[in-house]
N, C-alpha and C. Protein backbone atom coordinates (compact mmCIF):
# COMPACT_ATOMS: atom_id res chain seq x y z
N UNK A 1 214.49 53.26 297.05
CA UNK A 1 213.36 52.51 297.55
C UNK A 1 212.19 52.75 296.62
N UNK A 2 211.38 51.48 296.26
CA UNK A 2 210.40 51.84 295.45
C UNK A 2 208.82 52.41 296.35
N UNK A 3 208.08 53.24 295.42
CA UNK A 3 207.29 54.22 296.04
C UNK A 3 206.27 53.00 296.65
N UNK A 4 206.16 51.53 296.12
CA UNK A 4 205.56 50.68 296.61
C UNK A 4 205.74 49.98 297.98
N UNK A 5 207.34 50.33 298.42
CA UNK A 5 207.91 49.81 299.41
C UNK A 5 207.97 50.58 300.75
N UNK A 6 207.92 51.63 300.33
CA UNK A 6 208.13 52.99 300.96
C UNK A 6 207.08 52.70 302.02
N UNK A 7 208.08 53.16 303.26
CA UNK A 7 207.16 52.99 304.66
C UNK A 7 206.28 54.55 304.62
N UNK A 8 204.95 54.33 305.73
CA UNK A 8 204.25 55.11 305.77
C UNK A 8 204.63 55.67 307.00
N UNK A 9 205.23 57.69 307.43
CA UNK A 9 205.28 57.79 308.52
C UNK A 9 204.39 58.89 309.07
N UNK A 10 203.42 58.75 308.63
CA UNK A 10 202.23 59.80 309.07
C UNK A 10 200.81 59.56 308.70
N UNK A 11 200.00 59.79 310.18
CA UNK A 11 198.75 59.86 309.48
C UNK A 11 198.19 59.42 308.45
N UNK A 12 197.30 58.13 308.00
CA UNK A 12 196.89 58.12 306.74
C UNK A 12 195.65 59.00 306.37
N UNK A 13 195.66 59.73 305.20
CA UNK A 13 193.96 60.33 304.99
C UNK A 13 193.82 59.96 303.29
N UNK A 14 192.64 59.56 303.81
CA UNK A 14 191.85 58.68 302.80
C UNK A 14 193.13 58.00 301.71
N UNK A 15 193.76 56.97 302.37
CA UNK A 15 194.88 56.03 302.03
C UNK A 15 196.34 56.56 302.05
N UNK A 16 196.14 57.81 301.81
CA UNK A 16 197.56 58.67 301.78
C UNK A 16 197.98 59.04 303.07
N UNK A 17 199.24 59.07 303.39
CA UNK A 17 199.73 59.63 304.16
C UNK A 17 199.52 61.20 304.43
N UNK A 18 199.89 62.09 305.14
CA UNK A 18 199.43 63.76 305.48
C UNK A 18 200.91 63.92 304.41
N UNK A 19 202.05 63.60 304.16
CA UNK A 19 203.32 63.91 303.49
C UNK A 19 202.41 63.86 302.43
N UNK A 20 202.18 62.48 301.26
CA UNK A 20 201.44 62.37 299.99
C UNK A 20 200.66 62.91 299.88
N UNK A 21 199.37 63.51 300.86
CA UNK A 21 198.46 64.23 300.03
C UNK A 21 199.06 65.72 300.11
N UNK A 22 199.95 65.99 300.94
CA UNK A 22 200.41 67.51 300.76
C UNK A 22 201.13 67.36 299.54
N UNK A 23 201.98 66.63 298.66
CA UNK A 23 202.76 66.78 298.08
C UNK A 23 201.71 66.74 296.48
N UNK A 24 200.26 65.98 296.51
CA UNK A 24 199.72 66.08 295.60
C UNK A 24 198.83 67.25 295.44
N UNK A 25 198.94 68.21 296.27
CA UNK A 25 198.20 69.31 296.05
C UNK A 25 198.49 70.92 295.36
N UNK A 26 198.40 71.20 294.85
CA UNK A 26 198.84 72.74 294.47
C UNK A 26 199.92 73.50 295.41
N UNK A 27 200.67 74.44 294.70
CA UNK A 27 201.34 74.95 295.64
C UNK A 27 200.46 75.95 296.77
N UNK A 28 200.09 76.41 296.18
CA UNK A 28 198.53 77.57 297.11
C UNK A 28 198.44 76.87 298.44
N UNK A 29 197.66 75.57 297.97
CA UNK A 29 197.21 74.74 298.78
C UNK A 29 197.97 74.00 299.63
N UNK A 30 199.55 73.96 299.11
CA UNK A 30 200.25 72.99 299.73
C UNK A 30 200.74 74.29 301.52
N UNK A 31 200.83 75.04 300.91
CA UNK A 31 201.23 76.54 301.99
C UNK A 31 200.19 76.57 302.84
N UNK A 32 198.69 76.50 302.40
CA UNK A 32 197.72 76.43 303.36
C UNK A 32 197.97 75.26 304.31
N UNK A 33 198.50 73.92 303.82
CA UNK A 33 198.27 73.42 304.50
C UNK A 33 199.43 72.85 305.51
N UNK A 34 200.62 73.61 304.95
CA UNK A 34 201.69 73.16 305.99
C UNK A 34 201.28 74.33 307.44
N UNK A 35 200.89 75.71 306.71
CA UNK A 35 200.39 76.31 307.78
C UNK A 35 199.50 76.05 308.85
N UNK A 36 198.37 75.17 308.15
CA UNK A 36 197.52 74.50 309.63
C UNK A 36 198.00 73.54 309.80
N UNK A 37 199.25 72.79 309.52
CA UNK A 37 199.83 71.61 310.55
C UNK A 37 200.73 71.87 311.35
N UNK A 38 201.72 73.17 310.69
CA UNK A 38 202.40 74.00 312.06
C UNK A 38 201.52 74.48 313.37
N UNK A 39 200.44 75.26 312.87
CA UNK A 39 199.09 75.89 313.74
C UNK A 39 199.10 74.66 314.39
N UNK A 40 198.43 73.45 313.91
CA UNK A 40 197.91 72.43 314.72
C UNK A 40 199.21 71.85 315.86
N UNK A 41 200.33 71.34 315.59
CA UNK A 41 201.61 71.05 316.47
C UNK A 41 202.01 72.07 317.36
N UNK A 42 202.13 73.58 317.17
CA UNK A 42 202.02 74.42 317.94
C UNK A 42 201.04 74.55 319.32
N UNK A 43 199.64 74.21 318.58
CA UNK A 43 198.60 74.10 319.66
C UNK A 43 198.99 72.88 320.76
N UNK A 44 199.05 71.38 319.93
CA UNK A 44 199.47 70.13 320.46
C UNK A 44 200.62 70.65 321.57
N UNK A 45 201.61 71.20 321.48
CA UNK A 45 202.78 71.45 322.35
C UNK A 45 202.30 72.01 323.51
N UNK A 46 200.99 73.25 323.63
CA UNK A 46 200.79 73.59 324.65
C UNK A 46 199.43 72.73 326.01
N UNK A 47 199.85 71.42 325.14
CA UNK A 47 198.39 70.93 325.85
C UNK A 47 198.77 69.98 327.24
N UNK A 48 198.12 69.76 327.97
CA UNK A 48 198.87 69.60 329.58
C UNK A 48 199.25 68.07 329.40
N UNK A 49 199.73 67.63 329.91
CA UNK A 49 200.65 66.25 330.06
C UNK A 49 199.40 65.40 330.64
N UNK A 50 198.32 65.78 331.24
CA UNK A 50 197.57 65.04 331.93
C UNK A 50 196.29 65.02 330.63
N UNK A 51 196.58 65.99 329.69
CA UNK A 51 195.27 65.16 328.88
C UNK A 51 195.94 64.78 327.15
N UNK A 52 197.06 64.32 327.63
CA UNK A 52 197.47 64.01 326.45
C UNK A 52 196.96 62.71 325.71
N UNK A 53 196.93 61.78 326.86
CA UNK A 53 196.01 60.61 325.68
C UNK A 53 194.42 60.67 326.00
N UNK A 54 194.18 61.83 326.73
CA UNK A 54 192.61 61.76 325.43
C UNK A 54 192.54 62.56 324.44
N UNK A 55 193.93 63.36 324.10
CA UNK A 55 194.13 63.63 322.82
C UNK A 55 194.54 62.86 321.95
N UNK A 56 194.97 61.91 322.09
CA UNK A 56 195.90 60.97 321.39
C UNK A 56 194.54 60.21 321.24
N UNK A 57 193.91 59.77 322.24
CA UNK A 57 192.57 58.70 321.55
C UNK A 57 191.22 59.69 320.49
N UNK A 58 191.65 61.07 320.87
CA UNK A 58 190.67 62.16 319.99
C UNK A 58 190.91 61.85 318.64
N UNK A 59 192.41 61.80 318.30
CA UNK A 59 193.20 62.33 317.07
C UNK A 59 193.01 60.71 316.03
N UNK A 60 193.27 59.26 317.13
CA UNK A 60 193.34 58.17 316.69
C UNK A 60 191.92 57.68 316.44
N UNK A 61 190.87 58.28 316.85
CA UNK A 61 189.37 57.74 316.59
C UNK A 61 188.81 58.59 315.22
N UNK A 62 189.77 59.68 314.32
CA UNK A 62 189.50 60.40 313.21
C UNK A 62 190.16 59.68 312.04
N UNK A 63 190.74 58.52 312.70
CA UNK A 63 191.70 57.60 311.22
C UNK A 63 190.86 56.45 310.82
N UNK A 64 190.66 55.96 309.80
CA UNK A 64 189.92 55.09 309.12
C UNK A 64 190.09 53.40 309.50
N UNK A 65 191.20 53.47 310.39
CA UNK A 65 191.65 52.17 310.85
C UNK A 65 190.50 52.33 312.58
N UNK A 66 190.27 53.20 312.70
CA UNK A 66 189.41 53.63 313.84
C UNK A 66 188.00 52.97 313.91
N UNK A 67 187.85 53.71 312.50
CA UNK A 67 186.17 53.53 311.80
C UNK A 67 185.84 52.12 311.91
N UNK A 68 186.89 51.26 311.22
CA UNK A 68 186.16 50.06 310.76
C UNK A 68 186.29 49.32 312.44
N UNK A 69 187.42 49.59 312.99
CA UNK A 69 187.02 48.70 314.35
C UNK A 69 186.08 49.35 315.27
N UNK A 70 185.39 50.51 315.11
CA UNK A 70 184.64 50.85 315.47
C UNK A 70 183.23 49.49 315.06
N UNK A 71 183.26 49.51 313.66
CA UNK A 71 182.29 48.69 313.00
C UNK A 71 182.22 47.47 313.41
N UNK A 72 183.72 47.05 313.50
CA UNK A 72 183.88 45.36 313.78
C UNK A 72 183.32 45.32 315.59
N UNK A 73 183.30 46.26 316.64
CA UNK A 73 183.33 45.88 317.49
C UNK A 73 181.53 46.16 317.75
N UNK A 74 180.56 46.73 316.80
CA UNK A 74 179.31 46.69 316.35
C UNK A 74 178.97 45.67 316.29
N UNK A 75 180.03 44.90 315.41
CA UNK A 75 179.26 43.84 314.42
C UNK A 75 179.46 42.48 315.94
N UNK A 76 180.41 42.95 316.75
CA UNK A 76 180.59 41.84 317.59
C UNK A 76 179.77 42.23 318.41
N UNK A 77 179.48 43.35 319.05
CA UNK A 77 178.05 43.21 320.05
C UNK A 77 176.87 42.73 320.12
N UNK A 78 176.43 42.75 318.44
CA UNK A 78 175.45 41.99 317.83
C UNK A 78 175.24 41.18 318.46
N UNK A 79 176.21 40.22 318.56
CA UNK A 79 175.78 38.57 319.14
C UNK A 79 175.57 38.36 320.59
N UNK A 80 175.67 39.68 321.21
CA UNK A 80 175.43 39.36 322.72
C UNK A 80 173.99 39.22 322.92
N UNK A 81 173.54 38.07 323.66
CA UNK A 81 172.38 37.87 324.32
C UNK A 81 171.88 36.88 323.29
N UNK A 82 173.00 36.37 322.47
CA UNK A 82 172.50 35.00 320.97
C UNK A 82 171.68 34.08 322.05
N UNK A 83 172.22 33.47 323.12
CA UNK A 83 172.10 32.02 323.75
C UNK A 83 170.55 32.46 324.31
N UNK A 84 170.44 33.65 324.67
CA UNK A 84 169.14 34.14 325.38
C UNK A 84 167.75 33.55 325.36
N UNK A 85 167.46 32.68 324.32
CA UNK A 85 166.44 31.86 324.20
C UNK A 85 166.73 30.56 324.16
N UNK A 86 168.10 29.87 324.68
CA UNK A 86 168.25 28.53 325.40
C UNK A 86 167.76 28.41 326.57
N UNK A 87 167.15 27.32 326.84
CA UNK A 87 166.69 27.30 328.04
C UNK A 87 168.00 26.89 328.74
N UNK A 88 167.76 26.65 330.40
CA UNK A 88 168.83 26.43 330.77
C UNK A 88 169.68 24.93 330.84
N UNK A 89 169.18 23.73 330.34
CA UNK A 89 169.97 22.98 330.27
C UNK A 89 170.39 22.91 328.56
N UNK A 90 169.58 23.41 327.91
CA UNK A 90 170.64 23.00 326.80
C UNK A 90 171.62 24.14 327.09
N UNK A 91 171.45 25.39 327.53
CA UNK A 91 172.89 26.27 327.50
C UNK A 91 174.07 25.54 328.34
N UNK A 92 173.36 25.11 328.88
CA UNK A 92 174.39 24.09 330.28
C UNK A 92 174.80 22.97 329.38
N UNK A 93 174.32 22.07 327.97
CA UNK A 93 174.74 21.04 327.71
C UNK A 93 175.67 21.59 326.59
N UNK A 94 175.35 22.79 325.92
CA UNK A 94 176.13 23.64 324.94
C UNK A 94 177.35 24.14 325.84
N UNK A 95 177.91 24.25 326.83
CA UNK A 95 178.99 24.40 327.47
C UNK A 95 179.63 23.51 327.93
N UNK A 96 179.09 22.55 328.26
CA UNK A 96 179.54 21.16 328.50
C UNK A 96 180.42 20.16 327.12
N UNK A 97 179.60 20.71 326.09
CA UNK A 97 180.24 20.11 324.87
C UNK A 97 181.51 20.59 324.29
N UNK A 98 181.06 22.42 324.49
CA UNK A 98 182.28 23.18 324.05
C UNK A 98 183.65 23.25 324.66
N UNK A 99 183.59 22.79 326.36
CA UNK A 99 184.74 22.30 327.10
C UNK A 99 185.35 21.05 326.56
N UNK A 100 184.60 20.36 326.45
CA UNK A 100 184.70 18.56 325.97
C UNK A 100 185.76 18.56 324.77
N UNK A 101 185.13 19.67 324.00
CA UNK A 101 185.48 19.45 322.18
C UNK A 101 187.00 20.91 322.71
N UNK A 102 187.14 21.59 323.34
CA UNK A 102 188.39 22.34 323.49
C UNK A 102 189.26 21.57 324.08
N UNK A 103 189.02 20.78 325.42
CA UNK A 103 189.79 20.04 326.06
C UNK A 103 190.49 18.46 325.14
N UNK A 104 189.80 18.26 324.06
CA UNK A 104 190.35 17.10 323.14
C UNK A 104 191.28 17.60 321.86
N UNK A 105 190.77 19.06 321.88
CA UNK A 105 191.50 19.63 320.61
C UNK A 105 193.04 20.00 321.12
N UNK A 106 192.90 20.70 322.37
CA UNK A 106 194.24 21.30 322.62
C UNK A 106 194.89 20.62 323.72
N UNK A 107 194.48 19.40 324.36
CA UNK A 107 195.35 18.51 325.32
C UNK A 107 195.39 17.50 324.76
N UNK A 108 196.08 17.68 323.80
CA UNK A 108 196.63 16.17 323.04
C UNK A 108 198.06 16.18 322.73
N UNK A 109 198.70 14.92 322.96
CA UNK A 109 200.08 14.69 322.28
C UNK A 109 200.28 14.93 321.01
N UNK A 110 201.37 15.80 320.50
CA UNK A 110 201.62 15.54 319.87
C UNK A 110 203.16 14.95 319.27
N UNK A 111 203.74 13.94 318.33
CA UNK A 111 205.00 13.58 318.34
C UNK A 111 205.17 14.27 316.71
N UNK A 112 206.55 15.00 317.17
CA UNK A 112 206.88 15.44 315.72
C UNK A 112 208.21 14.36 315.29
């Protein structure tokens, strides 16, 4: 399998997997660090069944796929309260249109 194809089965940190960056590190370093991931799974094993996924959402909000939907769901709050300076019939005629223009787009025949 090429190293391009190669599935990812752990953790990414900073693009690498926890396997790739252990394997790019010194041996010194590579011992340090299988030791705090045994330490760390050891700990994980003794943790109670009832708080396991707010460990699991602890562990998944430290990955970079976290971060940015953290960002994206920023960038979408933004727009709450946009309409807030429509008065109330154009917000009422701006909903009226947007039903109009959904209901023509997606209840239509089509013949293939």
């Amino acid at each position: 399998m090429k190293p391009s194809t190669a599935k990812s089965f752990g953790p990414v940190i900073s693009g690498l997997t926890v396997i790739e960056t252990i394997i790019a590190l010194p041996l010194t370093q590579i011992q340090k660090a299988m030791l705090t991931l045994n330490a760390i799974l050891k700990e994980i094993k003794d943790v109670p069944v009832s708080r396991l996924e707010e460990l699991y959402q602890f562990v998944h909000a430290m990955t970079p796929t976290a971060k940015q939907s953290e960002k994206l769901r920023k960038k979408i709050l933004s727009f709450g309260g946009s309409f807030g300076d429509m008065s109330s019939k154009d917000y009422s005629d701006f909903l009226d249109h947007t039903k109009e223009a959904r209901t023509k787009l997606f209840d239509r025949n089509i013949e293939i």
